[in-house]
Protein backbone atom coordinates (compact mmCIF):
# COMPACT_ATOMS: atom_id res chain seq x y z
CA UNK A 1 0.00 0.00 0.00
CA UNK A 2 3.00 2.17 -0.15
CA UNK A 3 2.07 5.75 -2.60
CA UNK A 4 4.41 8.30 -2.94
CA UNK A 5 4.04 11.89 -1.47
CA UNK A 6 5.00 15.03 -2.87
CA UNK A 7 6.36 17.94 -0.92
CA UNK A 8 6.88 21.43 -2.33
CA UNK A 9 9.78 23.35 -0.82
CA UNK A 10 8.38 26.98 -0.17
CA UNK A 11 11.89 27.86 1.38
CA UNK A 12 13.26 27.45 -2.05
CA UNK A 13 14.03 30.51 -4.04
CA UNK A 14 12.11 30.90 -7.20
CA UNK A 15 14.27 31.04 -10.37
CA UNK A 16 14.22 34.62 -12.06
CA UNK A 17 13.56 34.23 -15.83
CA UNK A 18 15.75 36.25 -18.21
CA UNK A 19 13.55 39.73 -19.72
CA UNK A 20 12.34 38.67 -23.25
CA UNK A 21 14.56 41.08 -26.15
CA UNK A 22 12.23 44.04 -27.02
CA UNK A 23 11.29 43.13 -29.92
CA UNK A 24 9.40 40.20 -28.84
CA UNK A 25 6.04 40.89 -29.10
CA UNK A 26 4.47 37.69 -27.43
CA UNK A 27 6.85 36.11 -25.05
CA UNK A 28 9.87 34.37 -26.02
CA UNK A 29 11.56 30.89 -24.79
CA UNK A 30 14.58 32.35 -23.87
CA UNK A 31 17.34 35.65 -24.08
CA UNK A 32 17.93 37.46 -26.90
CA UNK A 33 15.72 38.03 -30.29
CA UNK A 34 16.10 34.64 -31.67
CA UNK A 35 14.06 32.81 -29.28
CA UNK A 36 10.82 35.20 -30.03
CA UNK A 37 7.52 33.31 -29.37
CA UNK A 38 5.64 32.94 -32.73
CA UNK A 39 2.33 32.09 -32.37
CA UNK A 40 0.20 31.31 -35.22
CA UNK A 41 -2.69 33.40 -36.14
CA UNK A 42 -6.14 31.15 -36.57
CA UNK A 43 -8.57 34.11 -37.99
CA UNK A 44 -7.60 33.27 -41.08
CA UNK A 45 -9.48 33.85 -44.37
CA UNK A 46 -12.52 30.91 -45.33
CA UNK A 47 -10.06 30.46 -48.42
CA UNK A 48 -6.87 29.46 -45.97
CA UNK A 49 -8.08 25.11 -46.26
CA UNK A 50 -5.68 24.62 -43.78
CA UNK A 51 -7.10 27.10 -41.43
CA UNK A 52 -3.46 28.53 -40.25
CA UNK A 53 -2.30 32.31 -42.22
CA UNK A 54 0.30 35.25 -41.11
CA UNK A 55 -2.73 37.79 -42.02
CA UNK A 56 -6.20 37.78 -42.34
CA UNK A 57 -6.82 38.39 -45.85
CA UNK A 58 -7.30 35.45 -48.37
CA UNK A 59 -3.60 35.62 -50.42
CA UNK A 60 -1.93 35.17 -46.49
CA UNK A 61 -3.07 31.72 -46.15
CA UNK A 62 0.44 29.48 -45.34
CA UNK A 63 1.20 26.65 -47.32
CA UNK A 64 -0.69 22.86 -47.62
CA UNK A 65 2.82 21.77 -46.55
CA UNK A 66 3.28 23.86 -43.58
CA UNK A 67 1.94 22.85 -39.67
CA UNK A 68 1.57 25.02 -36.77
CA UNK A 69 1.71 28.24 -38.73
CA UNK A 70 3.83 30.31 -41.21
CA UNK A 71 5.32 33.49 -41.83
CA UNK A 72 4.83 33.72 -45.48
CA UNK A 73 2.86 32.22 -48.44
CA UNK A 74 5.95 29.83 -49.53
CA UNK A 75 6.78 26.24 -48.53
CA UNK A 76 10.27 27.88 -46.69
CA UNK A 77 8.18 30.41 -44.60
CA UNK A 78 6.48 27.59 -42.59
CA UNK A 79 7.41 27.54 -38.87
CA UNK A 80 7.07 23.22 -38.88
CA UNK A 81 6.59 20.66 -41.88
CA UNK A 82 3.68 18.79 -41.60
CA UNK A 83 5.58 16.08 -44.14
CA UNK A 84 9.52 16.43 -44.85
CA UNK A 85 12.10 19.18 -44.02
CA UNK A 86 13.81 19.60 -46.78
CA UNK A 87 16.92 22.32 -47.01
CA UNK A 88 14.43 24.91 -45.29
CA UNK A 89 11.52 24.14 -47.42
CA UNK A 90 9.03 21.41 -46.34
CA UNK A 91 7.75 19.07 -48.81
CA UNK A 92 5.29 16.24 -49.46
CA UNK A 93 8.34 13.69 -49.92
CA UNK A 94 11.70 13.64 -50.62
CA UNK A 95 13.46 13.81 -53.83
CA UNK A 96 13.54 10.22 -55.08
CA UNK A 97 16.85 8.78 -55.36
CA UNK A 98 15.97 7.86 -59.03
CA UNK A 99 14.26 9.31 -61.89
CA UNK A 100 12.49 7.73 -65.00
CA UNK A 101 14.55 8.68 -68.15
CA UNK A 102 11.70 8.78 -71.67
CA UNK A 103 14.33 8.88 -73.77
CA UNK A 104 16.78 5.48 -72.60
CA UNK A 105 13.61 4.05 -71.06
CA UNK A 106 15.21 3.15 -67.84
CA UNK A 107 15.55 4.40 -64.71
CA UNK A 108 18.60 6.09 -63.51
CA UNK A 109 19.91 7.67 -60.15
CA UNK A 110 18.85 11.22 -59.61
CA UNK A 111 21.63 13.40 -58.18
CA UNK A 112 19.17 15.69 -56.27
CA UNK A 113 17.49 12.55 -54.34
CA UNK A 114 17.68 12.16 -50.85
CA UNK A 115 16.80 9.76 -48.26
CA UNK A 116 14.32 10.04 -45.89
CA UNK A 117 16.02 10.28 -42.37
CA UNK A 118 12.75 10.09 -39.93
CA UNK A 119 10.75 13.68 -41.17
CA UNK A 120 13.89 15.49 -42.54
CA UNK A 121 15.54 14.69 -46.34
CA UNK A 122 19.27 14.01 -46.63
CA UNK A 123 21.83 13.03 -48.68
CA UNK A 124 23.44 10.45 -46.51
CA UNK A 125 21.79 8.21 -43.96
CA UNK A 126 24.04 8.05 -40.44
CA UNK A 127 26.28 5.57 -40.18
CA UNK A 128 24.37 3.59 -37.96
CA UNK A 129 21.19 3.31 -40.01
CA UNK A 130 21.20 1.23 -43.67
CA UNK A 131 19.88 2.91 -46.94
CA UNK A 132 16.56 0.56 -48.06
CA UNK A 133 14.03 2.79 -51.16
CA UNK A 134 15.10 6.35 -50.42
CA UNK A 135 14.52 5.90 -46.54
CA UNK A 136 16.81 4.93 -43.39
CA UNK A 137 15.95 2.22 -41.81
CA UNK A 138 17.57 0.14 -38.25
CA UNK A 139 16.66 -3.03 -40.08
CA UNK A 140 16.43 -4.78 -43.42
CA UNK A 141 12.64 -5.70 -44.48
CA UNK A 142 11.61 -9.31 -45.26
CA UNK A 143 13.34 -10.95 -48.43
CA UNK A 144 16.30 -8.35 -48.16
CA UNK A 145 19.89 -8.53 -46.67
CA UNK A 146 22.18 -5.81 -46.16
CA UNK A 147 25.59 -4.96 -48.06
CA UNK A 148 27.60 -2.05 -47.65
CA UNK A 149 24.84 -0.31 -45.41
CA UNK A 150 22.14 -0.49 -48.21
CA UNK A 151 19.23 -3.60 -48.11
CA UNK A 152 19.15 -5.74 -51.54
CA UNK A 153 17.19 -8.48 -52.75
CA UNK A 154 18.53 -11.60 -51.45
CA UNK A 155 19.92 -14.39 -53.81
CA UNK A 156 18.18 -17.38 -52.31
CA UNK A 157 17.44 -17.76 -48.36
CA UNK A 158 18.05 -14.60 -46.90
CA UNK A 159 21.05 -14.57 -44.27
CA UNK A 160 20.21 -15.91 -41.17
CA UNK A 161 22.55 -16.25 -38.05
CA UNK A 162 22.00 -18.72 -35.32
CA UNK A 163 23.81 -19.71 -31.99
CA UNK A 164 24.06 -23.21 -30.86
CA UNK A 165 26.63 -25.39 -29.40
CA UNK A 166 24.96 -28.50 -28.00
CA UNK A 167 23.70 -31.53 -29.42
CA UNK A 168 21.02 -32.07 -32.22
CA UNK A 169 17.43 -33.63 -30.83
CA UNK A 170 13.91 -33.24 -32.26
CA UNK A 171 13.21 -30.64 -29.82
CA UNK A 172 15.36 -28.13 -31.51
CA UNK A 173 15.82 -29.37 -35.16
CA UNK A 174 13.28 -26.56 -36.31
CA UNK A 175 15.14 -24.19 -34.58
CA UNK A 176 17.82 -24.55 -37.42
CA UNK A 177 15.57 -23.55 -40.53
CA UNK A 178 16.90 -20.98 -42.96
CA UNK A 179 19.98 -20.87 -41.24
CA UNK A 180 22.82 -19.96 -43.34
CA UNK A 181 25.44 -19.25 -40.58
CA UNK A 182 26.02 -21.23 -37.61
CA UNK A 183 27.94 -19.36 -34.60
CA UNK A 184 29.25 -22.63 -32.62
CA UNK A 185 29.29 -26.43 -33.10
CA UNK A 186 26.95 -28.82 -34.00
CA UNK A 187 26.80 -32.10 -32.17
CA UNK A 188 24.70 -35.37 -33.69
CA UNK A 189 24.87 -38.55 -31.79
CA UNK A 190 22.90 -42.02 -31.23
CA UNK A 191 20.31 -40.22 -28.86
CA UNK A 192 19.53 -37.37 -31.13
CA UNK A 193 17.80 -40.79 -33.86
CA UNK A 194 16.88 -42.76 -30.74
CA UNK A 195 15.25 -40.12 -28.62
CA UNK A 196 16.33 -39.79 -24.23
CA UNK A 197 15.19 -38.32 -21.56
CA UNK A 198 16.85 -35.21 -19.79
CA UNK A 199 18.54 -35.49 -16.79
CA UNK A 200 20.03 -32.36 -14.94
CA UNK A 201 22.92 -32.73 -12.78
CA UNK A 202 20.73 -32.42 -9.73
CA UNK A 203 19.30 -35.32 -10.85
CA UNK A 204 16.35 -34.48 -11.58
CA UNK A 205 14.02 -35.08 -15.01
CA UNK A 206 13.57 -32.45 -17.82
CA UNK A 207 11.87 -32.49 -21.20
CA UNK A 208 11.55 -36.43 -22.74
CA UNK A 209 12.84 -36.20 -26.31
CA UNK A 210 11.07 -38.56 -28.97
CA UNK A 211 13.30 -40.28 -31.67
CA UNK A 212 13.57 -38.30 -34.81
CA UNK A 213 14.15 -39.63 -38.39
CA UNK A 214 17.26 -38.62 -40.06
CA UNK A 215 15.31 -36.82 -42.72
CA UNK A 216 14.77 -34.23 -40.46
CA UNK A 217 18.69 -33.33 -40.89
CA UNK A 218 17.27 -31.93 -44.56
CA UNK A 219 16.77 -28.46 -42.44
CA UNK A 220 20.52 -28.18 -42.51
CA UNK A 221 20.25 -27.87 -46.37
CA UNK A 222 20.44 -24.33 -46.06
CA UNK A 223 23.76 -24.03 -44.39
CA UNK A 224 26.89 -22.74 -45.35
CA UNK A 225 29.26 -21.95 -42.66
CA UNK A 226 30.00 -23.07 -38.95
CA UNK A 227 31.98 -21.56 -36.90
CA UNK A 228 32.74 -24.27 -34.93
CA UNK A 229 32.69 -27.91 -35.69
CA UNK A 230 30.49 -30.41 -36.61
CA UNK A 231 30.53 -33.53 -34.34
CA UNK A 232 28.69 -36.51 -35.85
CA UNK A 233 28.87 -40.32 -33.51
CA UNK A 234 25.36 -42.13 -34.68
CA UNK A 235 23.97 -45.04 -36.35
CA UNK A 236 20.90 -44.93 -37.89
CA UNK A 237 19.72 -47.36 -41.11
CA UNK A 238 18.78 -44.47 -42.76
CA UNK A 239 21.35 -42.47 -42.06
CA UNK A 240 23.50 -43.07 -45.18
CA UNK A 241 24.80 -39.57 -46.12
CA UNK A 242 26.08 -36.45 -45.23
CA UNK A 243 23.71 -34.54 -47.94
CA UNK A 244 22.00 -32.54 -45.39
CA UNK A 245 25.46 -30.57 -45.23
CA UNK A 246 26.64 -30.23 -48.53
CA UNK A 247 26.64 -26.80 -48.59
């Protein structure tokens, strides 16, 4: 039942706030005539669709493009994009990084495109992020791996990395699909065909493993590296082959 309890300190001076510069007219955020307050003006003319102007007659409407106000008619005199920033201008999207030429039919890179860097256009995604259809992303989509910080169409199975270092039973043979690279070892032995029961060294029972048929090694069919080693002591009649790891 414990809440908590808030005490205000009365004995506490209160902070003195910095004049506003005289020639703000309606408060300002901080010192000097940069940090102004600009508040938008909402009596706007019937003809301002957006309902936000920086006069009241109907040629001082701001821009479809702009949000929270302007200071001008253009797309650069908006005080906040309601799409993309742009350079100082806001815009509906960002250049495209290609363009359709009509007379090579075929599209080719356009040197003003820019990527779209969360609601601001730029020429170069950061480092940290990977180029993916004119936008940076954290991540690669579905279907697409990444190379040299920009997602492309994978050739095949997609990438996929996955830890394991233990040995091979049908309670973790799925775990292995679409795997391409295998961080650790790989361990297959006469209890991962006949099935056993866990044991932990406290002696007491885990998870009961059934047998699994050595077609079920197929899943492996999409490797193509290990890290570590792969450690194979079984028998099985139908275990004739080491196709499963051809790759």
């Amino acid at each position: 039942n414990a809440r908590y309890v808030y005490v205000y300190n009365f004995k506490e001076p209160e902070r003195d706030c910095t004049p506003c510069h005289e020639s703000c007219e309606n408060g300002c955020w901080g010192e000097g005539p940069n940090n102004c307050q600009k508040f938008s003006k909402i009596n706007c003319a019937a003809q301002c669709h957006s309902g936000r102007c920086f006069g009241p007659k109907p040629r001082e409407c701001c821009h479809l493009f702009c949000a929270g106000g302007c200071t001008g008619p253009k797309q650069s005199d908006c005080l906040a994009c309601k799409n993309f920033y742009d350079d100082g201008v806001c815009k509906q999207e960002c250049p495209p990084m290609q363009i359709y030429n009509p007379i090579k039919y075929k599209w080719e890179r356009d040197p003003q495109g820019k990527y779209a860097y969360g609601a601001t256009c730029v020429k170069e995604c950061p480092e940290h992020l990977l180029k993916d259809n004119g936008a940076c992303v954290r991540a690669c989509p579905p279907k697409k791996k990444a190379v040299d910080g920009e997602c492309v169409p994978c050739d095949g199975p997609c990438p996929k990395i996955c830890h394991f270092t233990d040995t091979v039973h049908a309670g973790n043979i799925d775990t292995f699909r679409n795997c391409t690279v295998l961080e650790g070892s790989l361990t297959i032995l006469d209890s991962t065909f006949n099935g056993f029961q866990q044991i932990y060294q406290n002696f007491t029972f885990g998870p009961r493993y059934p047998a699994m048929d050595p077609s079920k090694l197929e899943v492996f069919g999409t490797l193509k590296e290990v890290t570590g080693y792969i450690n194979i002591q079984a028998h099985h009649p139908r275990f004739t082959n080491l196709s499963a790891f051809s790759n």
